[in-house]
N, C-alpha and C. Protein backbone atom coordinates (compact mmCIF):
# COMPACT_ATOMS: atom_id res chain seq x y z
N UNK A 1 18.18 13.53 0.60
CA UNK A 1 18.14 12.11 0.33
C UNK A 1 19.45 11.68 -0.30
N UNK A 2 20.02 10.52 0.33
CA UNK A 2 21.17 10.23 -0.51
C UNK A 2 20.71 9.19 -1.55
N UNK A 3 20.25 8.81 -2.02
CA UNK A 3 19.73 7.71 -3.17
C UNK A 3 17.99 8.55 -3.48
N UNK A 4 18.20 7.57 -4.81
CA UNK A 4 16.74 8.15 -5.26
C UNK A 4 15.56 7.03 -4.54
N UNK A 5 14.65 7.95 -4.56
CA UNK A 5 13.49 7.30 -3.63
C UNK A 5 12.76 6.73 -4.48
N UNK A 6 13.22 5.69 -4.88
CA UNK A 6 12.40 4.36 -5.71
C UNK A 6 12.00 3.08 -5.13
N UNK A 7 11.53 3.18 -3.87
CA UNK A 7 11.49 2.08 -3.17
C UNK A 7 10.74 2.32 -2.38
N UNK A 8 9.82 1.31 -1.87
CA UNK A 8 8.89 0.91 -1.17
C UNK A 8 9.02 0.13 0.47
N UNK A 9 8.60 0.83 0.82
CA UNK A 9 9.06 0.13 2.50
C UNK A 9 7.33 -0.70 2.91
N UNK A 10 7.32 -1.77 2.69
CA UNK A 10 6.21 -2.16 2.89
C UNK A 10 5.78 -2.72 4.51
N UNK A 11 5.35 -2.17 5.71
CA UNK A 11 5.53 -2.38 6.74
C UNK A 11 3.83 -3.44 7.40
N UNK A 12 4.18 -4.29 7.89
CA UNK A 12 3.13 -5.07 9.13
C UNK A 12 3.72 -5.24 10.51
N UNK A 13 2.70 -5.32 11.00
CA UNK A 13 2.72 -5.38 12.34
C UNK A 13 2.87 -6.39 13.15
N UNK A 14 2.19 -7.38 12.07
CA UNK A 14 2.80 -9.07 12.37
C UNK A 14 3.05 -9.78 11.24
N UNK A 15 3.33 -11.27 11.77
CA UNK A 15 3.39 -11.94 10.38
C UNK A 15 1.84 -12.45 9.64
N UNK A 16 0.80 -12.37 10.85
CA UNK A 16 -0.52 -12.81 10.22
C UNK A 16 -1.05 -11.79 9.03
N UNK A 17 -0.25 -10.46 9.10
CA UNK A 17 -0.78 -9.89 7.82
C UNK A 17 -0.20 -10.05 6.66
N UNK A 18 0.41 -11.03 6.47
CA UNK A 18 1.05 -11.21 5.62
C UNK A 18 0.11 -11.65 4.53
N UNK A 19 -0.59 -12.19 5.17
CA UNK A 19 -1.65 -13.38 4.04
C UNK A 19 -2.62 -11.96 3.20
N UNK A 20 -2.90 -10.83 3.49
CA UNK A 20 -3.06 -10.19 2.87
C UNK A 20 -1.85 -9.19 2.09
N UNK A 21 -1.41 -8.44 2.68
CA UNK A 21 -0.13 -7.54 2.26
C UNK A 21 0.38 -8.43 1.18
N UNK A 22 0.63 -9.11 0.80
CA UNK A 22 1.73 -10.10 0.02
C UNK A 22 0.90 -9.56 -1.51
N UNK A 23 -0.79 -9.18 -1.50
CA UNK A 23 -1.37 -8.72 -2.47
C UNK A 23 -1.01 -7.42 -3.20
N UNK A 24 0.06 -7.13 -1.91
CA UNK A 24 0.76 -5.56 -2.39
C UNK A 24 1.83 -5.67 -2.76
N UNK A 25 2.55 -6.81 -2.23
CA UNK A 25 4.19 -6.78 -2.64
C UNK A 25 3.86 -7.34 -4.07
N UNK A 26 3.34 -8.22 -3.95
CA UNK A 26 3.42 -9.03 -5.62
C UNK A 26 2.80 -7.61 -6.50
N UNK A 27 2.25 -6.88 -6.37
CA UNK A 27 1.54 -5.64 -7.36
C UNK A 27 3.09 -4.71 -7.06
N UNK A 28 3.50 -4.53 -6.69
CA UNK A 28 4.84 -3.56 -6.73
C UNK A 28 5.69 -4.25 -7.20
N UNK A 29 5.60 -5.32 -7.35
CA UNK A 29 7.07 -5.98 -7.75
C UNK A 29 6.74 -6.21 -9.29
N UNK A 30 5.35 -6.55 -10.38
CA UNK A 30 5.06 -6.25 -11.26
C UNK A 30 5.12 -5.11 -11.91
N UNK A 31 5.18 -4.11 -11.13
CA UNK A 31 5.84 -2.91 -11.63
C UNK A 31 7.55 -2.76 -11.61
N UNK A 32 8.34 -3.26 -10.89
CA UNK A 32 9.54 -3.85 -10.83
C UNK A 32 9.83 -2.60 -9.60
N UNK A 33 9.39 -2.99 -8.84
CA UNK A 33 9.77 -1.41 -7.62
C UNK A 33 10.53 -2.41 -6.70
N UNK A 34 11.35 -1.62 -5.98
CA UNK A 34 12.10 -2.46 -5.02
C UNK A 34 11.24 -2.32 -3.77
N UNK A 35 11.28 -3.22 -3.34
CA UNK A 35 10.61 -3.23 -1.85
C UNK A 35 10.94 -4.25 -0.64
N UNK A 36 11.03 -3.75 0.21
CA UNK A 36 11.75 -3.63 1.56
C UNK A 36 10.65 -3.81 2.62
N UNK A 37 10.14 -5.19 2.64
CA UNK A 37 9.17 -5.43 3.93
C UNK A 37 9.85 -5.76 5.39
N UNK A 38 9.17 -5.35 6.21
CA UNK A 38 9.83 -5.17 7.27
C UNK A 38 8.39 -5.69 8.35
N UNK A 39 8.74 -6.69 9.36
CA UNK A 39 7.53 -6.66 10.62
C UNK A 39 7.98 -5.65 11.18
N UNK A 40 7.37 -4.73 11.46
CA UNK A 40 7.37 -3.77 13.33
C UNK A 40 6.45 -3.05 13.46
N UNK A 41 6.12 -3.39 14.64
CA UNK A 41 4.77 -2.83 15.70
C UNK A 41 4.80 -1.74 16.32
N UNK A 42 4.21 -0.94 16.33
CA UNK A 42 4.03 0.09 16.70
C UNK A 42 3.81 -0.23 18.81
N UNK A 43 2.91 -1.07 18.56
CA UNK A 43 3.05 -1.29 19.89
C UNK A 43 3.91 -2.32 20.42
N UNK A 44 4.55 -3.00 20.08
CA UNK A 44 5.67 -3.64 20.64
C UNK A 44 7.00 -3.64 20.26
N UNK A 45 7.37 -2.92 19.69
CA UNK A 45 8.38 -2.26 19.03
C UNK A 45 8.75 -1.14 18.59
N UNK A 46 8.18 -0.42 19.54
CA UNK A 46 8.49 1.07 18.92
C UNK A 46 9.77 1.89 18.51
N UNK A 47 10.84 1.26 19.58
CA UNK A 47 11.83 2.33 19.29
C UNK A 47 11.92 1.73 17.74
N UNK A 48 12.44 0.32 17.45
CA UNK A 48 12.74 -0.01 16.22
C UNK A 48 12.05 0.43 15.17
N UNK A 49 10.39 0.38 15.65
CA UNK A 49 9.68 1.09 14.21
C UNK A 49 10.12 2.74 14.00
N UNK A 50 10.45 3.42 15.21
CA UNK A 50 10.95 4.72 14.81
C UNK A 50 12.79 4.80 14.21
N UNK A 51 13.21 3.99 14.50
CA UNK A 51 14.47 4.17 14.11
C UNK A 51 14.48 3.96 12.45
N UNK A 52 13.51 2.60 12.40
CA UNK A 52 13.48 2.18 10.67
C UNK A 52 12.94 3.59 10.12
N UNK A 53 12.03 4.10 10.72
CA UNK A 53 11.26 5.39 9.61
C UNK A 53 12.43 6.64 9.45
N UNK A 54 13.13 6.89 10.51
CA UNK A 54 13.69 7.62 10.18
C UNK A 54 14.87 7.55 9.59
N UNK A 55 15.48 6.46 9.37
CA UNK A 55 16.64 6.08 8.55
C UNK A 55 15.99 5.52 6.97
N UNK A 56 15.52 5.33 6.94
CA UNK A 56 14.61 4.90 5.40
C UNK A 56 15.25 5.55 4.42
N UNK A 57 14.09 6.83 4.56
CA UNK A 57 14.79 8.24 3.78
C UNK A 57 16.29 8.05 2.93
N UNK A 58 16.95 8.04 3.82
CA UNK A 58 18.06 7.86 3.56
C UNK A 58 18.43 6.47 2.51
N UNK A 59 17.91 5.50 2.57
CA UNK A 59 17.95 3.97 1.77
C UNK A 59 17.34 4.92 0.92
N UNK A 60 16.59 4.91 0.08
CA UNK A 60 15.87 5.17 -1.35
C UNK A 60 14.69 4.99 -1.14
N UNK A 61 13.92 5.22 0.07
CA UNK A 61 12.66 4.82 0.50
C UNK A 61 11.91 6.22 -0.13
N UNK A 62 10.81 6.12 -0.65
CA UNK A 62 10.12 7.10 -1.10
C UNK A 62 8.51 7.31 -0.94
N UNK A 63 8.09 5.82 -0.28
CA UNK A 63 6.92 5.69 0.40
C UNK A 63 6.29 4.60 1.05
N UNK A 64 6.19 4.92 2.35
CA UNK A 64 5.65 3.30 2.94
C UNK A 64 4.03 3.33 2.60
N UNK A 65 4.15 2.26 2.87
CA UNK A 65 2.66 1.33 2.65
C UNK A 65 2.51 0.45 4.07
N UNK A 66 1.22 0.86 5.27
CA UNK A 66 1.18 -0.34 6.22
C UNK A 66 -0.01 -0.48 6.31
N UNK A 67 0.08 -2.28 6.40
CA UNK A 67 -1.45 -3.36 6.39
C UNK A 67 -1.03 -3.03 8.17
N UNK A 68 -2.34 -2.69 8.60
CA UNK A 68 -2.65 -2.89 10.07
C UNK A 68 -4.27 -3.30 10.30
N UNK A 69 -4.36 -3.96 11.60
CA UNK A 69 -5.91 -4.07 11.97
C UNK A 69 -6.50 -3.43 13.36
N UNK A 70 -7.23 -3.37 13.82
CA UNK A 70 -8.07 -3.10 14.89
C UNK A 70 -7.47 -1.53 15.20
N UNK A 71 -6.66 -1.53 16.46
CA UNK A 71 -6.25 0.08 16.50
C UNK A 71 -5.39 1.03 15.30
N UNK A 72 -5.03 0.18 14.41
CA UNK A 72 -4.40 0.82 12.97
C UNK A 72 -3.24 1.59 13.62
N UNK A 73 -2.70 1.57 14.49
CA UNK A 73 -1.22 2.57 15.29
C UNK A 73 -0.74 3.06 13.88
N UNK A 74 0.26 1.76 13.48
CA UNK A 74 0.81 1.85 12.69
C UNK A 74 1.64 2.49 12.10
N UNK A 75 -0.15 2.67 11.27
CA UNK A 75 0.42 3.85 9.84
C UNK A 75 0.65 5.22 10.50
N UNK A 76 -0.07 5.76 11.29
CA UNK A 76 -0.08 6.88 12.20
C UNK A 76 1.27 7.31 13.14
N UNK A 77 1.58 6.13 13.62
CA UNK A 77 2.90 6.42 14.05
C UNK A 77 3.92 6.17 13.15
N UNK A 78 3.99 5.84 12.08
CA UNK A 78 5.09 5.94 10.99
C UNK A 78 4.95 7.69 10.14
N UNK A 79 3.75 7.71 9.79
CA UNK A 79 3.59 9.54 9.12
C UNK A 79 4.01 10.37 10.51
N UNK A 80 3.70 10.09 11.95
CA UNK A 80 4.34 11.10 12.62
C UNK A 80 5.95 11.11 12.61
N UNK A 81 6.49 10.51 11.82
CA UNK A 81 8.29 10.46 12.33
C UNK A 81 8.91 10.44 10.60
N UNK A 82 8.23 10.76 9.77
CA UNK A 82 8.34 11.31 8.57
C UNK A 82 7.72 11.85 8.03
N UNK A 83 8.27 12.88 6.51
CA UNK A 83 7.77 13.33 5.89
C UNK A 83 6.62 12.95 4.68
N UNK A 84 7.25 11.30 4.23
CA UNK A 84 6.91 10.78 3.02
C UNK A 84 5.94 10.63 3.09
N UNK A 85 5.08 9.95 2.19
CA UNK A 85 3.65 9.21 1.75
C UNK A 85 3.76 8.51 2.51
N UNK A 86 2.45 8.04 3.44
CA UNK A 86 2.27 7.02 3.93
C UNK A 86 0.68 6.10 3.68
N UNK A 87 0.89 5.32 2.94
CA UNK A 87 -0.36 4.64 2.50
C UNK A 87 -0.39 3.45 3.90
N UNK A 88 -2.24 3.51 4.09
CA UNK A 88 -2.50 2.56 5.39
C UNK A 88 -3.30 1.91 4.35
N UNK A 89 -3.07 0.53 5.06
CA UNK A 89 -4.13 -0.63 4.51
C UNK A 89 -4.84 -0.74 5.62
N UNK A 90 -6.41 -0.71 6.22
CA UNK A 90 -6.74 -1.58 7.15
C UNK A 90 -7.10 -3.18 6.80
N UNK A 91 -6.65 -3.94 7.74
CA UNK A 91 -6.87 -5.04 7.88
C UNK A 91 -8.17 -5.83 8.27
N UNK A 92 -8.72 -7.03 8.09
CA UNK A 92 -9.74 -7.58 8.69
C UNK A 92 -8.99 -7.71 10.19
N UNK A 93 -10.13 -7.32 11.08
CA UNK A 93 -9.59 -8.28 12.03
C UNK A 93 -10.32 -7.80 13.15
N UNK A 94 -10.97 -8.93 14.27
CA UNK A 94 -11.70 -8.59 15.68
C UNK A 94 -12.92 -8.65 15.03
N UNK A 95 -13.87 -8.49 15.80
CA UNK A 95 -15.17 -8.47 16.13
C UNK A 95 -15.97 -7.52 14.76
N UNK A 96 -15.11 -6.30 13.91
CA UNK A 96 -15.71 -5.30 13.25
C UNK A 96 -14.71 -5.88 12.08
N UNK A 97 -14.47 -6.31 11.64
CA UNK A 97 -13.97 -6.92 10.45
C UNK A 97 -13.08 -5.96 9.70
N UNK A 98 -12.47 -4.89 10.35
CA UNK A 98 -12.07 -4.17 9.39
C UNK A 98 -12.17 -2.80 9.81
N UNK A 99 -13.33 -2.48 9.72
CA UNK A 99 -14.08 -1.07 10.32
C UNK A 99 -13.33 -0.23 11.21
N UNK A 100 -12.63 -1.13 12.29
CA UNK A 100 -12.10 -0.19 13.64
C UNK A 100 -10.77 0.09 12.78
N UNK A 101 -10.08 -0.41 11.88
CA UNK A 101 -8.95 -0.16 11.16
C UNK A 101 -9.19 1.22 10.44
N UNK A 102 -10.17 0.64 9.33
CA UNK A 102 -10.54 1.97 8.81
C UNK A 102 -10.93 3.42 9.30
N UNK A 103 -11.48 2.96 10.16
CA UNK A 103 -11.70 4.63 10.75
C UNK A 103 -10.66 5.24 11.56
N UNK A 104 -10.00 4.01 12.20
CA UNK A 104 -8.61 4.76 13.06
C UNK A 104 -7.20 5.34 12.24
N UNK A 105 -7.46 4.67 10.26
CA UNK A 105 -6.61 5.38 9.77
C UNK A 105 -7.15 6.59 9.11
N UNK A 106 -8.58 6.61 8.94
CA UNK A 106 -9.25 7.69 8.59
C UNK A 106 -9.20 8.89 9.47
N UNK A 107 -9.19 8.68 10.48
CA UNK A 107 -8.99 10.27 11.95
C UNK A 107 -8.01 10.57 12.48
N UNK A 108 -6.74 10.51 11.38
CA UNK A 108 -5.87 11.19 11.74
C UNK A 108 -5.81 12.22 11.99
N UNK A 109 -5.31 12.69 13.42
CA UNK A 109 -5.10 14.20 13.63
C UNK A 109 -4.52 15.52 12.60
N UNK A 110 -4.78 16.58 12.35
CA UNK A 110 -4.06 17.06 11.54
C UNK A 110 -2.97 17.06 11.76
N UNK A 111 -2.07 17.25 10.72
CA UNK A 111 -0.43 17.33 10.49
C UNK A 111 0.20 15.53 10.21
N UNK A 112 -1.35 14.68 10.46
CA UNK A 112 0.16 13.77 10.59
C UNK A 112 -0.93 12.55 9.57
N UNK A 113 -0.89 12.59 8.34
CA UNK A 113 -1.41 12.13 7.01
C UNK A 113 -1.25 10.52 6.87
N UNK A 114 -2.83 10.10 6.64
CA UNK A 114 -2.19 8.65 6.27
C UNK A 114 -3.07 8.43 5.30
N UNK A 115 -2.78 8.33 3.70
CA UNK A 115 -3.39 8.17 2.90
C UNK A 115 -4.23 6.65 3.04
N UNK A 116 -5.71 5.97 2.95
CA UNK A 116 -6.06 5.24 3.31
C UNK A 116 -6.78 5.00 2.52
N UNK A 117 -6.75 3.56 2.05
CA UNK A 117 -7.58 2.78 1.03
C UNK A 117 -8.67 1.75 1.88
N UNK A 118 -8.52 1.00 0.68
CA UNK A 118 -10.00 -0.02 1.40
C UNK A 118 -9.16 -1.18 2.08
N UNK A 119 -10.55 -1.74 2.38
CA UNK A 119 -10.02 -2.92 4.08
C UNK A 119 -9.96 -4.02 2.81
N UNK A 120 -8.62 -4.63 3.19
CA UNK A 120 -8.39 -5.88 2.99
C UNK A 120 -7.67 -6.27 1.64
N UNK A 121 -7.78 -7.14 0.73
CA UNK A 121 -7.01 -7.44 -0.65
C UNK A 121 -6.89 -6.19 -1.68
N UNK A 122 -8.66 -6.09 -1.86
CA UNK A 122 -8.24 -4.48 -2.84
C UNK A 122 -7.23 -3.43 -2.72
N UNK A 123 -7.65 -3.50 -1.03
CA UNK A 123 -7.06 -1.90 -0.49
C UNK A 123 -5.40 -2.08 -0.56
N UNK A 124 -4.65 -3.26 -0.33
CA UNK A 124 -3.87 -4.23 -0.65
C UNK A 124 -3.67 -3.59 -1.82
N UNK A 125 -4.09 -4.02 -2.92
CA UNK A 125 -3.47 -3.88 -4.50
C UNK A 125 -3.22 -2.75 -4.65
N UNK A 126 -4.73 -1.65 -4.20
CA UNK A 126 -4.70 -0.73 -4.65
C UNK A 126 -3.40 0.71 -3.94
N UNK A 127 -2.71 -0.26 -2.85
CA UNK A 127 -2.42 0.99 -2.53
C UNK A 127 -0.61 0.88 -2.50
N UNK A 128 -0.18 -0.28 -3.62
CA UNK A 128 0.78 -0.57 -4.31
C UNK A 128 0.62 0.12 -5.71
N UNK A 129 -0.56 0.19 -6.38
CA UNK A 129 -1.04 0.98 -7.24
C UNK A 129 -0.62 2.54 -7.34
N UNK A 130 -0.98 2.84 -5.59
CA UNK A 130 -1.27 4.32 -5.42
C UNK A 130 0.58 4.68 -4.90
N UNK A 131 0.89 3.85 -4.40
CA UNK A 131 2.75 4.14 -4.43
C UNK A 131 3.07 4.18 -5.60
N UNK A 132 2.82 3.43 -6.74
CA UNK A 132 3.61 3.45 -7.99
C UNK A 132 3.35 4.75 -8.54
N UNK A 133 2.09 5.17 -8.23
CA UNK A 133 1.82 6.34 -8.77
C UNK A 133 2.74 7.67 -8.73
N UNK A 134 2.98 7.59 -7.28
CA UNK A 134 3.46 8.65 -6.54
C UNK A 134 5.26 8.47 -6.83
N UNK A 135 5.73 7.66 -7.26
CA UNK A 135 6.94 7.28 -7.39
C UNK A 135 6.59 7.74 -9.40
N UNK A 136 6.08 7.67 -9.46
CA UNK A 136 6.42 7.66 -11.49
C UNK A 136 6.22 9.32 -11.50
N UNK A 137 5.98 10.10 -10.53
CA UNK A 137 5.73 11.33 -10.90
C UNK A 137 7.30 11.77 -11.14
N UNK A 138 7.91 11.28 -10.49
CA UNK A 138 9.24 11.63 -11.33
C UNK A 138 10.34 10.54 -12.01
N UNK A 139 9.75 9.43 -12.15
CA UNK A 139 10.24 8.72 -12.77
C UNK A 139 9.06 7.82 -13.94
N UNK A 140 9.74 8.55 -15.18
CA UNK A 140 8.86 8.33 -16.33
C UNK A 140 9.04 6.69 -16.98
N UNK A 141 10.16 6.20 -16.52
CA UNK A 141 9.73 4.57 -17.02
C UNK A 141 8.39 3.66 -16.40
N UNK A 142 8.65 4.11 -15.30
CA UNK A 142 7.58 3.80 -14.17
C UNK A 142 6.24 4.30 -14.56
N UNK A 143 6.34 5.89 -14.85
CA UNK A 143 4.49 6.26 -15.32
C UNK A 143 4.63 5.26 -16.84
N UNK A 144 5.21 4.81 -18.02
CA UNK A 144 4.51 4.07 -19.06
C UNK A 144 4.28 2.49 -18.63
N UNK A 145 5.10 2.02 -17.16
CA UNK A 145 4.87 0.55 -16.92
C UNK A 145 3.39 0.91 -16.30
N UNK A 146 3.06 2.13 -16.18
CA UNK A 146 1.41 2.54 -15.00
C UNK A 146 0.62 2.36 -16.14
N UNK A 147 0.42 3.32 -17.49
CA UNK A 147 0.03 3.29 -18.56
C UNK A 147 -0.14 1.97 -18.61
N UNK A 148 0.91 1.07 -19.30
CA UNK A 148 0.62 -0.04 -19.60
C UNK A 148 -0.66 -1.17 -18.77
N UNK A 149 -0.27 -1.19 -17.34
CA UNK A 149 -1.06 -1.74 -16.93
C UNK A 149 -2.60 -1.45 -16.92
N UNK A 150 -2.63 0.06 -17.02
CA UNK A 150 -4.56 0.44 -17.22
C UNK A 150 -4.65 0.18 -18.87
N UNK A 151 -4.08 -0.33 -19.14
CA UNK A 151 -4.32 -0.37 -20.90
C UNK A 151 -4.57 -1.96 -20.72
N UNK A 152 -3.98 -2.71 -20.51
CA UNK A 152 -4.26 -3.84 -19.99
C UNK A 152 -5.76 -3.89 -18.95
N UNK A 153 -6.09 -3.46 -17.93
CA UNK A 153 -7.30 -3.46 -17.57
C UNK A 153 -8.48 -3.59 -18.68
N UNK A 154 -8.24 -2.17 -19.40
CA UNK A 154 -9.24 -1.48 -19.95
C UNK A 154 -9.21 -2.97 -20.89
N UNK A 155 -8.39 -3.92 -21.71
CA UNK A 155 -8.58 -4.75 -22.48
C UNK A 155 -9.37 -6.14 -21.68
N UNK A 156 -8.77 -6.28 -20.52
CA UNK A 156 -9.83 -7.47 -19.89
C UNK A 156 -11.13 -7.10 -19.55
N UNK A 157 -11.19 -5.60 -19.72
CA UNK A 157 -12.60 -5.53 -18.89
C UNK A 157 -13.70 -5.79 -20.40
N UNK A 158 -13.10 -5.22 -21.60
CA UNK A 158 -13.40 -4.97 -22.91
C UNK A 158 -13.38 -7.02 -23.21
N UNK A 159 -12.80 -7.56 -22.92
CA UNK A 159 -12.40 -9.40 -23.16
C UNK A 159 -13.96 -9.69 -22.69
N UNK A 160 -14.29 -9.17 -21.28
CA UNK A 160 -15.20 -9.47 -20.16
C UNK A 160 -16.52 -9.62 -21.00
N UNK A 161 -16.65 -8.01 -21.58
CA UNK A 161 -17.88 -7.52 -22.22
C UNK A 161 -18.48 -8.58 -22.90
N UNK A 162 -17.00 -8.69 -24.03
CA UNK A 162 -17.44 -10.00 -25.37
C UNK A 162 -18.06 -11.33 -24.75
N UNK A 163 -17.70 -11.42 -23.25
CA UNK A 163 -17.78 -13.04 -23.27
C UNK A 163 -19.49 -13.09 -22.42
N UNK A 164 -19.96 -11.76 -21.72
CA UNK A 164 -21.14 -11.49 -21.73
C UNK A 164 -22.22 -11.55 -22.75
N UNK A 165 -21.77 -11.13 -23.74
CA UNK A 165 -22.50 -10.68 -24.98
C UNK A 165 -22.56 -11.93 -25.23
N UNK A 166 -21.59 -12.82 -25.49
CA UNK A 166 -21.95 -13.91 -25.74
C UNK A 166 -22.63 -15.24 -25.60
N UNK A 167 -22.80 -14.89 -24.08
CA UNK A 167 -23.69 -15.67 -23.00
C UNK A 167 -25.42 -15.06 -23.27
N UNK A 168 -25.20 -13.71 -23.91
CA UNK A 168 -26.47 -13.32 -24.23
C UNK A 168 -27.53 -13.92 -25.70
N UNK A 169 -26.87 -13.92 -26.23
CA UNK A 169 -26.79 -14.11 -27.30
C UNK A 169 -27.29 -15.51 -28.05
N UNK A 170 -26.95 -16.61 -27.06
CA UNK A 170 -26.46 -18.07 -26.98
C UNK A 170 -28.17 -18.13 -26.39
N UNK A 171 -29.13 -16.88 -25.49
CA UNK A 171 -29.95 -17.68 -25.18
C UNK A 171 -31.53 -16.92 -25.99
């Protein structure tokens, strides 16, 4: 690698996923990660989506993240043409809302890995979450901005409790 891999290649397939994915860039960029979104399709763009994966590496790319829907290509054809992490989002979309995403990033063949979260906004947050993770293992400013933020959870969820209790209470 010629640069350190602190950066995020956040990839869609179109611009309609944007309206979700954007739930991932804004969660990486609160962690202050650089990130590098890019449209390309697996199916209508292939050479370009293979040229971007394999020159990445080289930028400071250290793990993509792709929102896809229905056949999920994608993420699958980005882990076959690198080594790195590759987090899949499935997308809503078609007739199964999601479902045909999820399972087509779930049956990946062996050898060729696509770490896979949930369909839609969560899977979104969470898998800007799950890059930061994988990036702070060697960069320790990054694991206390991770810290910080579950310390923060753990206080809204603890905010949450009080304002239950209090609704209880009241009757």
């Amino acid at each position: 690698m010629s640069q350190r891999a602190n950066k995020v290649a956040l990839l869609i397939g179109s611009d309609s996923d944007w309206a979700v994915m954007e739930t991932c860039y804004r969660q990486l960029r609160e962690f202050d990660l650089q990130v590098d979104v890019q449209v390309l399709s697996a199916h209508r763009s292939p050479d370009d989506l293979r040229k971007y994966v394999q020159l990445a590496e080289g930028s400071g790319i250290g793990v993509f993240i792709t929102g896809a829907g229905m056949s999920a290509a994608l993420p699958g054809v980005v882990s076959a043409h690198t080594t790195l992490p590759v987090i899949g989002v499935p997308l809503e979309s078609g007739i199964l809302g999601g479902l045909d995403a999820l399972l087509s990033m779930v049956q990946m063949p062996p050898g060729v890995p696509v770490g896979t979260v949930a369909i839609g906004s969560a899977g979104a947050k969470n898998a800007a979450i799950l890059a930061a993770r994988i990036l702070a293992l060697s960069d320790p400013a990054l694991k206390s901005k991770l810290e910080r933020f579950a310390e923060t959870q753990t206080q809204s969820v603890h905010e949450k409790g009080k304002k239950v209790k209090a609704k209880i209470s009241k009757q």
